[in-house]
N, C-alpha and C. Protein backbone atom coordinates (compact mmCIF):
# COMPACT_ATOMS: atom_id res chain seq x y z
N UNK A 1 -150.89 -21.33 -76.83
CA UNK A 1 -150.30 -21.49 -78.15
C UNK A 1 -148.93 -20.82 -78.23
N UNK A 2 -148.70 -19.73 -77.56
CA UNK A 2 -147.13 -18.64 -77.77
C UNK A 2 -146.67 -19.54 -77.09
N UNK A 3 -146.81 -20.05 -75.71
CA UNK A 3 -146.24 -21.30 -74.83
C UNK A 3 -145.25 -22.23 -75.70
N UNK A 4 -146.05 -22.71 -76.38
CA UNK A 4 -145.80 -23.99 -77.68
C UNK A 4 -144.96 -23.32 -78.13
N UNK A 5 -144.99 -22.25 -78.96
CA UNK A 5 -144.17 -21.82 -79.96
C UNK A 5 -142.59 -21.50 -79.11
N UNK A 6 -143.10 -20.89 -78.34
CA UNK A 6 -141.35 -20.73 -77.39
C UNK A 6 -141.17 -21.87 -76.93
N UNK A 7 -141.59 -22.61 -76.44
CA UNK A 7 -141.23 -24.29 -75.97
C UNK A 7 -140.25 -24.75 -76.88
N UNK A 8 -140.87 -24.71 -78.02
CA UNK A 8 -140.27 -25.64 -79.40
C UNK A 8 -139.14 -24.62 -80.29
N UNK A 9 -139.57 -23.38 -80.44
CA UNK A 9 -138.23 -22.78 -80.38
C UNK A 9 -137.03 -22.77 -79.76
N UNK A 10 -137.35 -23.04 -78.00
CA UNK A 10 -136.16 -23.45 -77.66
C UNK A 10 -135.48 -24.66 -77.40
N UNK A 11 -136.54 -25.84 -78.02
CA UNK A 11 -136.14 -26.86 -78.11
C UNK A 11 -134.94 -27.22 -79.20
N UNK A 12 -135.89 -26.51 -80.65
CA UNK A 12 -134.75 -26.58 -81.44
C UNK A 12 -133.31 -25.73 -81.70
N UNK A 13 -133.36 -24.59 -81.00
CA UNK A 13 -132.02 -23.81 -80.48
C UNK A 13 -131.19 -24.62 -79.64
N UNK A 14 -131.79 -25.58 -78.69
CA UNK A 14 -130.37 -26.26 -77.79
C UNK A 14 -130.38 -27.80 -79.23
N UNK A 15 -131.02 -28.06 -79.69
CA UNK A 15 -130.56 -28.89 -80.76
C UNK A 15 -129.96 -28.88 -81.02
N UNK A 16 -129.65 -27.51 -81.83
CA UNK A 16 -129.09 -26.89 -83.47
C UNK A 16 -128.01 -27.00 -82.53
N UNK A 17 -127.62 -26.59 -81.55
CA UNK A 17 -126.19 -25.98 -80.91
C UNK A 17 -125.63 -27.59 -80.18
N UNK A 18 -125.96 -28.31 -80.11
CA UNK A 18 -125.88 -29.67 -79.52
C UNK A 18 -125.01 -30.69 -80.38
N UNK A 19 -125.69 -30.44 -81.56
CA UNK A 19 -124.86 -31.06 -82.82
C UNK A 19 -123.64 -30.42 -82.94
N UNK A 20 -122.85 -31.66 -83.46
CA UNK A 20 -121.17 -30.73 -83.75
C UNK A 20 -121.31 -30.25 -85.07
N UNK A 21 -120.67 -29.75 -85.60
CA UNK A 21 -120.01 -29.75 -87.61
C UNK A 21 -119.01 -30.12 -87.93
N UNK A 22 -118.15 -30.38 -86.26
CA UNK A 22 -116.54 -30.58 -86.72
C UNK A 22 -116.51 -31.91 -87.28
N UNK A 23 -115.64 -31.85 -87.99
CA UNK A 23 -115.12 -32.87 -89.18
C UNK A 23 -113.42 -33.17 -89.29
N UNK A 24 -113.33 -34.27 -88.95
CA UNK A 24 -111.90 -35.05 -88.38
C UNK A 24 -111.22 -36.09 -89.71
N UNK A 25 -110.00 -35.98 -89.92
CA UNK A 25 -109.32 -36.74 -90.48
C UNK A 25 -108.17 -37.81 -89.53
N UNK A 26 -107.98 -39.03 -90.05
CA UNK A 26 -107.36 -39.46 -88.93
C UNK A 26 -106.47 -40.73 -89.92
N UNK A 27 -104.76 -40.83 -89.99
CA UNK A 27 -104.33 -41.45 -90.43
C UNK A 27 -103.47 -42.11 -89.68
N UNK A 28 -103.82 -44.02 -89.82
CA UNK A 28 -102.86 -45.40 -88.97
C UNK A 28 -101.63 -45.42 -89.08
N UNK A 29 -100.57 -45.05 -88.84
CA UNK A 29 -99.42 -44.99 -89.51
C UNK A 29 -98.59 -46.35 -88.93
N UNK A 30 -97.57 -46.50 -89.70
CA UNK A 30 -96.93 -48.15 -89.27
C UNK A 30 -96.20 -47.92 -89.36
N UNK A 31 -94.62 -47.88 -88.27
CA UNK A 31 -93.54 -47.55 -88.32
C UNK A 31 -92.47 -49.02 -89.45
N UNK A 32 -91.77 -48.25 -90.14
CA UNK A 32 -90.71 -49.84 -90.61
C UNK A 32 -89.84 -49.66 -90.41
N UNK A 33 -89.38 -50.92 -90.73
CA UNK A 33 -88.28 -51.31 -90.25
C UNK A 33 -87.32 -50.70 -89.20
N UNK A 34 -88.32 -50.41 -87.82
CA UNK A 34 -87.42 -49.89 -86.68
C UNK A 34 -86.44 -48.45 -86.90
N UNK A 35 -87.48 -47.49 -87.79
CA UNK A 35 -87.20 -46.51 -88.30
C UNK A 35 -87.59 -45.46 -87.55
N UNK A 36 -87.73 -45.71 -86.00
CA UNK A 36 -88.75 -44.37 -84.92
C UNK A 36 -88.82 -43.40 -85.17
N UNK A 37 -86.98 -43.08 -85.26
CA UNK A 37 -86.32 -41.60 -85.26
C UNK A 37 -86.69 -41.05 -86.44
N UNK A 38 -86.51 -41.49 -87.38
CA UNK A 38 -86.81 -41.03 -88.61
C UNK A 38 -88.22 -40.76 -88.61
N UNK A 39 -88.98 -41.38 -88.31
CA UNK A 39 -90.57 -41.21 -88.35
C UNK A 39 -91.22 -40.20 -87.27
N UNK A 40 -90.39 -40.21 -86.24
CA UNK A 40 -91.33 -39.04 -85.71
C UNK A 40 -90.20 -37.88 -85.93
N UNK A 41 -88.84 -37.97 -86.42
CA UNK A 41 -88.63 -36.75 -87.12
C UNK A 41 -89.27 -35.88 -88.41
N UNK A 42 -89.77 -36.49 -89.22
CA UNK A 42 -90.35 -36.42 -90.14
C UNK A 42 -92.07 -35.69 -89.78
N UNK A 43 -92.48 -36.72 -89.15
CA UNK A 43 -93.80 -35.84 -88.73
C UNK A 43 -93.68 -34.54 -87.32
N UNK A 44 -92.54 -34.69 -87.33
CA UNK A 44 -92.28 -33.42 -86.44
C UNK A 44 -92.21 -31.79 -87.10
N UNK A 45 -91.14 -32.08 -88.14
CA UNK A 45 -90.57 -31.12 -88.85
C UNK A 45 -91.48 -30.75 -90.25
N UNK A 46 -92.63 -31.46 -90.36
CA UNK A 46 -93.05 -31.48 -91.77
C UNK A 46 -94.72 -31.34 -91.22
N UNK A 47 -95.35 -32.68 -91.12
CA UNK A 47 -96.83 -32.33 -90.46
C UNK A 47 -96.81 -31.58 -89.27
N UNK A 48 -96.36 -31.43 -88.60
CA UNK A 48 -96.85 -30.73 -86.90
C UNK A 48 -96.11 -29.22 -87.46
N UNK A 49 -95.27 -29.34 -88.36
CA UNK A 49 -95.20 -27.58 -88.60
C UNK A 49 -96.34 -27.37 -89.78
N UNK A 50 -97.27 -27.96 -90.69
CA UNK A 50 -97.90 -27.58 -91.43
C UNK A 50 -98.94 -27.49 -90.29
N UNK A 51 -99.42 -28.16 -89.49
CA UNK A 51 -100.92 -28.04 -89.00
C UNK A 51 -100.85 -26.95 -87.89
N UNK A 52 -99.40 -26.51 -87.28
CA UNK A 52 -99.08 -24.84 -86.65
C UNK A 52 -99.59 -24.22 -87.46
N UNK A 53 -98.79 -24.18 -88.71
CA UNK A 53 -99.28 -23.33 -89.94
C UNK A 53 -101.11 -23.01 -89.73
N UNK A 54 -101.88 -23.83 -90.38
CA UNK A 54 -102.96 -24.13 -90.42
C UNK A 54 -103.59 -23.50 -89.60
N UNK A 55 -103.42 -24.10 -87.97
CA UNK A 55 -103.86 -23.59 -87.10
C UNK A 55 -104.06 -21.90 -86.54
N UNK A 56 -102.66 -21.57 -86.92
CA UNK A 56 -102.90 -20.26 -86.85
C UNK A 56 -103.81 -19.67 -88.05
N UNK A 57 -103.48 -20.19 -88.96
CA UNK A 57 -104.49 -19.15 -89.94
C UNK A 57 -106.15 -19.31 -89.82
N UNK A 58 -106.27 -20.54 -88.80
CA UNK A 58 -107.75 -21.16 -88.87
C UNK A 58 -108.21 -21.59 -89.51
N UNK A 59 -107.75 -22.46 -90.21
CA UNK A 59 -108.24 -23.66 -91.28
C UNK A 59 -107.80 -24.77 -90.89
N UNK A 60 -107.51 -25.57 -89.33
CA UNK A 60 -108.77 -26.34 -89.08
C UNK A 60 -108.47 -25.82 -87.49
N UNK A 61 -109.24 -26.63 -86.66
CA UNK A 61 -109.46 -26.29 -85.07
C UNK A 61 -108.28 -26.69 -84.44
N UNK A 62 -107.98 -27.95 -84.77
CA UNK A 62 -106.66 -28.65 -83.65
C UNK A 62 -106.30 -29.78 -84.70
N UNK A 63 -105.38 -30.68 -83.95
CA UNK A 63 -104.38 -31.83 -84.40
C UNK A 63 -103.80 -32.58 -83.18
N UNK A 64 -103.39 -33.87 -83.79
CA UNK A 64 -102.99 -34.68 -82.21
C UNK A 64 -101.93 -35.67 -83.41
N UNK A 65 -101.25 -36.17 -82.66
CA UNK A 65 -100.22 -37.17 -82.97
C UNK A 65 -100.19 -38.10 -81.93
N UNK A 66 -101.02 -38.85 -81.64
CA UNK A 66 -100.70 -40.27 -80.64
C UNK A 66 -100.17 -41.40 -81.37
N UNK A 67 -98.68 -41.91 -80.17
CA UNK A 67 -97.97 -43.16 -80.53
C UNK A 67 -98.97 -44.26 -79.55
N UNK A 68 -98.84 -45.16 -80.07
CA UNK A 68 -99.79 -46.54 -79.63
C UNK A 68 -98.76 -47.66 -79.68
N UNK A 69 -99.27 -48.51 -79.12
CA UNK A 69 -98.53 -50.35 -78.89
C UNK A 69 -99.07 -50.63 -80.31
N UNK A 70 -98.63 -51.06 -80.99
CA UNK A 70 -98.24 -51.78 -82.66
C UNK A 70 -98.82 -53.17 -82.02
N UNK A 71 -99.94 -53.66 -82.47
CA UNK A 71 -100.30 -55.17 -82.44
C UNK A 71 -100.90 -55.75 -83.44
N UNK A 72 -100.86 -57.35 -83.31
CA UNK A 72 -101.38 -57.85 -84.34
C UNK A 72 -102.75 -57.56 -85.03
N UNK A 73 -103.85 -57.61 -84.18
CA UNK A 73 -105.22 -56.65 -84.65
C UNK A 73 -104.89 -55.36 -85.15
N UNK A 74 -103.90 -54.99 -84.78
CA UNK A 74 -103.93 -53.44 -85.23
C UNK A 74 -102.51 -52.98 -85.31
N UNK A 75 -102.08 -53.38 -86.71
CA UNK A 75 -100.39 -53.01 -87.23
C UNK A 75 -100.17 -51.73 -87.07
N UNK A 76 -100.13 -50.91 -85.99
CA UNK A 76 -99.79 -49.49 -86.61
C UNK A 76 -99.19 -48.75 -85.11
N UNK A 77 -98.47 -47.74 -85.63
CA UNK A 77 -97.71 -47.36 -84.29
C UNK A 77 -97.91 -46.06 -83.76
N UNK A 78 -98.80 -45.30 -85.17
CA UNK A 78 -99.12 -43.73 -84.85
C UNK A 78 -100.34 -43.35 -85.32
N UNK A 79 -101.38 -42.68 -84.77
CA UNK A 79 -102.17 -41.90 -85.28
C UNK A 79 -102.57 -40.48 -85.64
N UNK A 80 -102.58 -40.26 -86.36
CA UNK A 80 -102.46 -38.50 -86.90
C UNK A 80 -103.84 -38.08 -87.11
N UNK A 81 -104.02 -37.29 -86.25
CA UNK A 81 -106.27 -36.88 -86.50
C UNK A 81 -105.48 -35.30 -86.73
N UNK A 82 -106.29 -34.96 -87.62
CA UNK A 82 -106.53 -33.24 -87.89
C UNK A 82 -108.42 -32.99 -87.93
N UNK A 83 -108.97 -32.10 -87.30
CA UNK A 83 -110.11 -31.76 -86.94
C UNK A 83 -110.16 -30.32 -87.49
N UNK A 84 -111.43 -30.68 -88.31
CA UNK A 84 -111.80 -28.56 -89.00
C UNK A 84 -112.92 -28.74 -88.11
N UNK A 85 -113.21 -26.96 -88.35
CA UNK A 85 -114.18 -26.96 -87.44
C UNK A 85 -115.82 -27.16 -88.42
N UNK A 86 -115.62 -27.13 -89.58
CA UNK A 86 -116.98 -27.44 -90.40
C UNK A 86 -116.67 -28.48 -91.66
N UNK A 87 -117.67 -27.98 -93.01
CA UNK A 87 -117.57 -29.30 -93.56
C UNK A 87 -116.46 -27.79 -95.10
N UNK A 88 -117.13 -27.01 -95.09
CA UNK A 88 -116.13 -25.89 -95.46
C UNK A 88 -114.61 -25.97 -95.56
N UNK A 89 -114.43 -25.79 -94.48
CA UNK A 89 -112.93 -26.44 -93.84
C UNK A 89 -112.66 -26.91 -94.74
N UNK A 90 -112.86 -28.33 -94.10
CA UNK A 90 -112.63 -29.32 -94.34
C UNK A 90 -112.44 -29.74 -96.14
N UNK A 91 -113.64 -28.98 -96.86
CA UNK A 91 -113.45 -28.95 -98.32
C UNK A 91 -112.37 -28.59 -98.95
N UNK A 92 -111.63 -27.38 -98.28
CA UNK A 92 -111.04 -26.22 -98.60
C UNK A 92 -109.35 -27.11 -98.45
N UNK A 93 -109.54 -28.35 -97.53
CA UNK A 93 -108.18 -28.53 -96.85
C UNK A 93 -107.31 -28.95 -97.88
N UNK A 94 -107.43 -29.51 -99.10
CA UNK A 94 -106.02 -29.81 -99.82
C UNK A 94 -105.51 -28.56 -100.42
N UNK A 95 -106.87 -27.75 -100.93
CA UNK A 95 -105.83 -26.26 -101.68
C UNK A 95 -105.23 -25.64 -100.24
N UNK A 96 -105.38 -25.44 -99.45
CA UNK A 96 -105.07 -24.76 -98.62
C UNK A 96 -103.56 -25.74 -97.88
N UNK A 97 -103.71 -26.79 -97.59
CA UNK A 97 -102.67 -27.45 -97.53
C UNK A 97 -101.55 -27.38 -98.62
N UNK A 98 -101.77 -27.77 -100.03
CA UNK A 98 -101.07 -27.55 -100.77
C UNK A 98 -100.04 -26.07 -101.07
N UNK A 99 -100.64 -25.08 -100.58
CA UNK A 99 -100.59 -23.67 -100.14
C UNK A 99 -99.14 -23.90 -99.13
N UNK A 100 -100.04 -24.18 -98.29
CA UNK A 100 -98.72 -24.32 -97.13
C UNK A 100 -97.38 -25.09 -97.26
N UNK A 101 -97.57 -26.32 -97.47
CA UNK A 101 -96.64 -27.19 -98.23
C UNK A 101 -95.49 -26.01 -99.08
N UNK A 102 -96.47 -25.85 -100.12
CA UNK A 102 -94.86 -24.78 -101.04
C UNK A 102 -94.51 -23.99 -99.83
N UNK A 103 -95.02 -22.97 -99.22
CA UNK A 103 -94.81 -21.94 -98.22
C UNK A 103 -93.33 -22.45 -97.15
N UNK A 104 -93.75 -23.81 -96.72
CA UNK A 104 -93.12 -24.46 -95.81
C UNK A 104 -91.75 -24.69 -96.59
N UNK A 105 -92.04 -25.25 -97.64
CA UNK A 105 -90.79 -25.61 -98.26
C UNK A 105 -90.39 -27.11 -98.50
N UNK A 106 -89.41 -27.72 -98.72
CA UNK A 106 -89.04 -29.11 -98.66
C UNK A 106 -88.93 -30.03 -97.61
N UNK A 107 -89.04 -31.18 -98.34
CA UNK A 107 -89.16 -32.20 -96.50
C UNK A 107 -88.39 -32.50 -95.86
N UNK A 108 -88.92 -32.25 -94.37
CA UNK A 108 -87.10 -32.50 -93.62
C UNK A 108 -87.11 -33.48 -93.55
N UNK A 109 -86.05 -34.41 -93.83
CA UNK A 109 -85.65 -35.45 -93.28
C UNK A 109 -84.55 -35.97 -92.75
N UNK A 110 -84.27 -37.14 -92.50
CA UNK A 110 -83.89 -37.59 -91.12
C UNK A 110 -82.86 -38.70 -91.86
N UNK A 111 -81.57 -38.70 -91.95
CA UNK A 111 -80.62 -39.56 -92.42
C UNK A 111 -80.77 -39.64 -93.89
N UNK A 112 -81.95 -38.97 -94.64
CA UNK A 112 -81.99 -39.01 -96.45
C UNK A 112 -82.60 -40.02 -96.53
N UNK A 113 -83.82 -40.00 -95.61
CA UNK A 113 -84.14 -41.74 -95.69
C UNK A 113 -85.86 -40.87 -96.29
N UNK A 114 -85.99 -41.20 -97.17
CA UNK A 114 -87.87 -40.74 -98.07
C UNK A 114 -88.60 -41.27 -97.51
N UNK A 115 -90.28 -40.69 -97.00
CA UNK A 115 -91.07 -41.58 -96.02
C UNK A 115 -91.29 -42.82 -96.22
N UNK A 116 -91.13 -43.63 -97.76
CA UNK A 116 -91.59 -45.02 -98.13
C UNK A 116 -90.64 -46.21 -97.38
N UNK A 117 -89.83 -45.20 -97.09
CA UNK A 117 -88.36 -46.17 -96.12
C UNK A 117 -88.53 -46.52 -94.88
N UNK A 118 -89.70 -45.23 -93.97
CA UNK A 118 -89.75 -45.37 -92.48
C UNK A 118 -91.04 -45.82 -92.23
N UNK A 119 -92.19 -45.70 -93.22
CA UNK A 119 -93.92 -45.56 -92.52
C UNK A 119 -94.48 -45.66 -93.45
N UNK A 120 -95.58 -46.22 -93.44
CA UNK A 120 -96.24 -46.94 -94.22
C UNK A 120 -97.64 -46.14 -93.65
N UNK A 121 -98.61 -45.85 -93.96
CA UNK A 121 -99.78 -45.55 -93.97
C UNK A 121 -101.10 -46.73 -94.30
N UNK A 122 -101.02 -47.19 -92.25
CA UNK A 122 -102.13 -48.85 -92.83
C UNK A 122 -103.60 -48.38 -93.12
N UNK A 123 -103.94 -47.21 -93.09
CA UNK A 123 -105.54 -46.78 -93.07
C UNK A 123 -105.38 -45.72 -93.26
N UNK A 124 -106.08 -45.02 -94.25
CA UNK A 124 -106.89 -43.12 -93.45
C UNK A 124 -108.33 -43.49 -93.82
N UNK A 125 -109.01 -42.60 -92.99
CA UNK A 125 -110.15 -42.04 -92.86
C UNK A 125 -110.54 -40.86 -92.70
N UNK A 126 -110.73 -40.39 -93.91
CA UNK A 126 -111.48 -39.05 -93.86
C UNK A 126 -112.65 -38.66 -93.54
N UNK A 127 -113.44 -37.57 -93.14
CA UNK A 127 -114.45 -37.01 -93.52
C UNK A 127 -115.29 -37.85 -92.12
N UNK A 128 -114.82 -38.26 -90.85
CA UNK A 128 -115.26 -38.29 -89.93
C UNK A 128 -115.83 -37.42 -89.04
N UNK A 129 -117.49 -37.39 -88.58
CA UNK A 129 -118.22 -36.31 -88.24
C UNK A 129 -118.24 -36.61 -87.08
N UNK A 130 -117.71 -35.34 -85.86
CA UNK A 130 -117.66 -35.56 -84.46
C UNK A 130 -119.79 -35.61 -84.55
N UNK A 131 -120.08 -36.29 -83.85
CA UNK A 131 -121.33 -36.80 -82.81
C UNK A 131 -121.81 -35.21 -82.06
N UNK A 132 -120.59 -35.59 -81.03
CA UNK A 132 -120.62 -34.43 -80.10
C UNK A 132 -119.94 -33.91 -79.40
């Protein structure tokens, strides 16, 4: 019977630890009108310095910026994932973003051109739960 009980205790310990909590945001972005520079200036100087920000303070785990081939199934030229490490986080992320934002200051941009000029946002998806 103690057999059983430690068996299944440690069954459900490599469980519990098996499962993720991390929780991913991930936005399609669509470059316009042949606006590159401007668009990955913009997410250079503005998102990739807020999610430094972030990162160091530990509110969320990591961030990625992958450029992709723009095709007809799939209009879009960039993807932006930010990953917390729980669902906490993740709750916490607009006050805490909003936080940073003032902190950071105004948006850089790139010829005076406002993001509605360079990128278009074809999708987000929030609140995506890593598996594993």
């Amino acid at each position: 019977m103690k057999q059983t009980i430690y068996t299944l205790l440690l069954v459900l310990a490599i469980t519990s630890t098996a499962q993720s909590t991390k929780i991913s945001t991930m936005d399609f972005v669509q470059i316009q009108n042949g606006n590159r520079a401007e668009t990955i200036y913009y997410y250079e100087n503005n998102w990739l310095v807020l999610r430094k920000m972030a990162l160091e303070r530990g509110f969320i785990e990591s961030y990625e910026l992958i450029e992709v081939e723009s095709s007809e199934e799939a209009p879009f030229h960039l993807i932006l994932k930010t990953t917390y490490s729980n669902k906490e986080d993740f709750d916490q992320s607009e006050e805490r973003f909003g936080k940073l934002i003032e902190e950071k200051g105004p948006l850089a941009l790139l010829n005076d051109k406002k993001p509605g000029e360079f990128r278009k946002i074809i999708f987000n998806k929030e609140a995506g739960k890593h598996l594993f």
